[in-house]
C-alpha atoms as a PDB file:
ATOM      1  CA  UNK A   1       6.044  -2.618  33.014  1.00  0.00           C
ATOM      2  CA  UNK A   2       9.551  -3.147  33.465  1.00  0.00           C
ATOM      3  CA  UNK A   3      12.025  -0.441  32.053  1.00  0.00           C
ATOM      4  CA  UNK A   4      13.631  -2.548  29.702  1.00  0.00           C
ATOM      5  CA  UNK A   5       9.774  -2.630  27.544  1.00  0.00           C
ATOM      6  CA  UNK A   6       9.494   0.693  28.245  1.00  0.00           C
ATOM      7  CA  UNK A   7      12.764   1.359  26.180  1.00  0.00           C
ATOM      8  CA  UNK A   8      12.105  -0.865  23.765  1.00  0.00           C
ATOM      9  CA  UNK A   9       8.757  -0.056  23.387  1.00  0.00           C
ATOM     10  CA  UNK A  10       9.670   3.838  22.420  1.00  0.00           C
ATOM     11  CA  UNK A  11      12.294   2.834  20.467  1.00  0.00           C
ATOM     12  CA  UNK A  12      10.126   0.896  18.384  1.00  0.00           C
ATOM     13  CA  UNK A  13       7.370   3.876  17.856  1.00  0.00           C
ATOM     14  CA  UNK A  14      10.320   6.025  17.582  1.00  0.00           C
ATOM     15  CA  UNK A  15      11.598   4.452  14.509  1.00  0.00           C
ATOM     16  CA  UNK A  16       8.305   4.153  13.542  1.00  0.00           C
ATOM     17  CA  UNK A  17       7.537   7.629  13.567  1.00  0.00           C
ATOM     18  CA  UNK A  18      10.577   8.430  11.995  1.00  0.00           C
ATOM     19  CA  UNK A  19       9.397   6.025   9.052  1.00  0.00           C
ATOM     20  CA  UNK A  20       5.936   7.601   8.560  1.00  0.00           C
ATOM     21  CA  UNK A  21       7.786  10.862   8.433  1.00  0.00           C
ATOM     22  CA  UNK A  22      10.246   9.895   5.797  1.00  0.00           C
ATOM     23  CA  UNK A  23       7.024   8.135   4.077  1.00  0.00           C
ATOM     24  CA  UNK A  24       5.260  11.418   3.667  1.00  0.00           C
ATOM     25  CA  UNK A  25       8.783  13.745   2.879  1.00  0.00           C
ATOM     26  CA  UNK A  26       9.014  11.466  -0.204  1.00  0.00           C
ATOM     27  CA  UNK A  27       5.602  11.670  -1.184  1.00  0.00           C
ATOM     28  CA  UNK A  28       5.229  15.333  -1.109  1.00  0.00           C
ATOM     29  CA  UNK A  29       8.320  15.526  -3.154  1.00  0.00           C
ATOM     30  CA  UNK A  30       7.450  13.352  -5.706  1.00  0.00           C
ATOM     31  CA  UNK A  31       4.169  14.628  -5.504  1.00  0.00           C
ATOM     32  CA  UNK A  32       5.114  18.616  -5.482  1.00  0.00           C
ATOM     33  CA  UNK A  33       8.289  18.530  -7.389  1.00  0.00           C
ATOM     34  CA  UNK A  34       8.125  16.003  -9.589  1.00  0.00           C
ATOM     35  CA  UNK A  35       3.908  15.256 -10.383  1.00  0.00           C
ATOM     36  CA  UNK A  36       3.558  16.939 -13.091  1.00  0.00           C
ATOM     37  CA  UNK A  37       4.906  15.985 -16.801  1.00  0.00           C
ATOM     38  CA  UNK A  38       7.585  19.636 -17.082  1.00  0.00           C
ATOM     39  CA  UNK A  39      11.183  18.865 -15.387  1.00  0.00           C
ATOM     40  CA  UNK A  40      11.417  20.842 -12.180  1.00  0.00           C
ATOM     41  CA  UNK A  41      13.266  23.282 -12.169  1.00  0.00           C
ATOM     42  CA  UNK A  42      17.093  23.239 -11.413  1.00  0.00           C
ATOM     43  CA  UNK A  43      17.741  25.074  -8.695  1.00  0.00           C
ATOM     44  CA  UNK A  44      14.848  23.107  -6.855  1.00  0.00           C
ATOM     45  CA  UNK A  45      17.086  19.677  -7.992  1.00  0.00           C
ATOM     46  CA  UNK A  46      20.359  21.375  -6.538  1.00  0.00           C
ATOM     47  CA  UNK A  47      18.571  22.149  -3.694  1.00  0.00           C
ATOM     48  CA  UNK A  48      17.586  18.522  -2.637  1.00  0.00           C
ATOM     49  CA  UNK A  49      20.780  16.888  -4.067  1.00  0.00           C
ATOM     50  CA  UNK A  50      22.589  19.152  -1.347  1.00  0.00           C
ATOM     51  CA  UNK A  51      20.208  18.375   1.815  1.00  0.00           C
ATOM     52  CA  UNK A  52      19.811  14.640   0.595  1.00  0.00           C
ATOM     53  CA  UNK A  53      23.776  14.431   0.177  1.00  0.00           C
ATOM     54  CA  UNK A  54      25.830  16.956   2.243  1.00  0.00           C
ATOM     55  CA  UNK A  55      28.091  15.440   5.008  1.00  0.00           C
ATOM     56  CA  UNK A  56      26.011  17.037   7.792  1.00  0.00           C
ATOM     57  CA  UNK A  57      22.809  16.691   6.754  1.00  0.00           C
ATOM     58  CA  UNK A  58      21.200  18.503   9.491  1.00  0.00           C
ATOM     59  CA  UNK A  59      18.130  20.222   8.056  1.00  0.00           C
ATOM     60  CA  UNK A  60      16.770  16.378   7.730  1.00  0.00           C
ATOM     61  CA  UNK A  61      18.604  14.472  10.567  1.00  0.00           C
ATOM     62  CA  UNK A  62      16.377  14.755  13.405  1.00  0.00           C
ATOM     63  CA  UNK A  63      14.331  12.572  11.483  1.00  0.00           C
ATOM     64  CA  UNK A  64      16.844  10.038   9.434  1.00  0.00           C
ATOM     65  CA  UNK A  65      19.493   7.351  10.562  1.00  0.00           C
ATOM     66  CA  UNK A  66      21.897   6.665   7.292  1.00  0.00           C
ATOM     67  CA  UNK A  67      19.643   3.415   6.167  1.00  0.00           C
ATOM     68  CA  UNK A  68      16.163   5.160   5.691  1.00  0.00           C
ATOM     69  CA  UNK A  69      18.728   8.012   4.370  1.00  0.00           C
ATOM     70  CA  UNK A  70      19.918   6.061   1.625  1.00  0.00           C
ATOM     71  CA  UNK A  71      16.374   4.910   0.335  1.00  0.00           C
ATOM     72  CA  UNK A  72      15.547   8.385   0.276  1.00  0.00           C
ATOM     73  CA  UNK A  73      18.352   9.185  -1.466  1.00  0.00           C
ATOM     74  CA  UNK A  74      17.273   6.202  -4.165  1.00  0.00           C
ATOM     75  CA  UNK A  75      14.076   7.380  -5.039  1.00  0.00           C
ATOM     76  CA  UNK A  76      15.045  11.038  -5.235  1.00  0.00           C
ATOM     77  CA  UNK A  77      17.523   9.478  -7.806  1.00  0.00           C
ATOM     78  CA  UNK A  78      14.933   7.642  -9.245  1.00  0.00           C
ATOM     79  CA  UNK A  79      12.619  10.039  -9.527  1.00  0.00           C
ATOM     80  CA  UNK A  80      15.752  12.377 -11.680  1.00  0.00           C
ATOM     81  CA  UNK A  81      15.818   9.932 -14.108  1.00  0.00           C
ATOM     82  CA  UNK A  82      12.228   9.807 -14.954  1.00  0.00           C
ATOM     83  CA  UNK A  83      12.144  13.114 -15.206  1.00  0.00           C
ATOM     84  CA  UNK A  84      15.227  13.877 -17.268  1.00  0.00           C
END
């Protein structure tokens, strides 16, 4: 294979992965935080509002590039306003 499939071809499972992994971050947050019918609790809202929308968000950035960031940050809205 030549190197230019090579690249390509991690690339492509690379973004992949980091998909899947944004995929299942959601779910268990919707699932953990916000399955049941009782508001979660504030601080556990601050919390996420400040990973999901600080400047550097580090803790999360190994596995986001800014467009699968901002979905994120749309359902986690989402999901406030249900819940509110």
């Amino acid at each position: 294979m030549s190197v230019l499939k090579l690249s390509f071809r991690y690339i492509t499972s690379k973004a992949l992965f980091k998909k899947h992994c944004l995929e299942y971050f959601m779910a268990v947050i919707s699932t953990l935080c916000f399955g049941g019918k009782a508001t979660p609790e504030p601080a556990l809202i601050i919390m996420l509002v400040e990973v999901l929308y600080s400047e550097d968000y580090k803790l999360i950035s190994f596995l986001v590039d800014k467009k699968l960031l901002s979905g994120v940050r749309s359902s986690l809205l989402q999901l406030l306003m249900e819940h509110r």
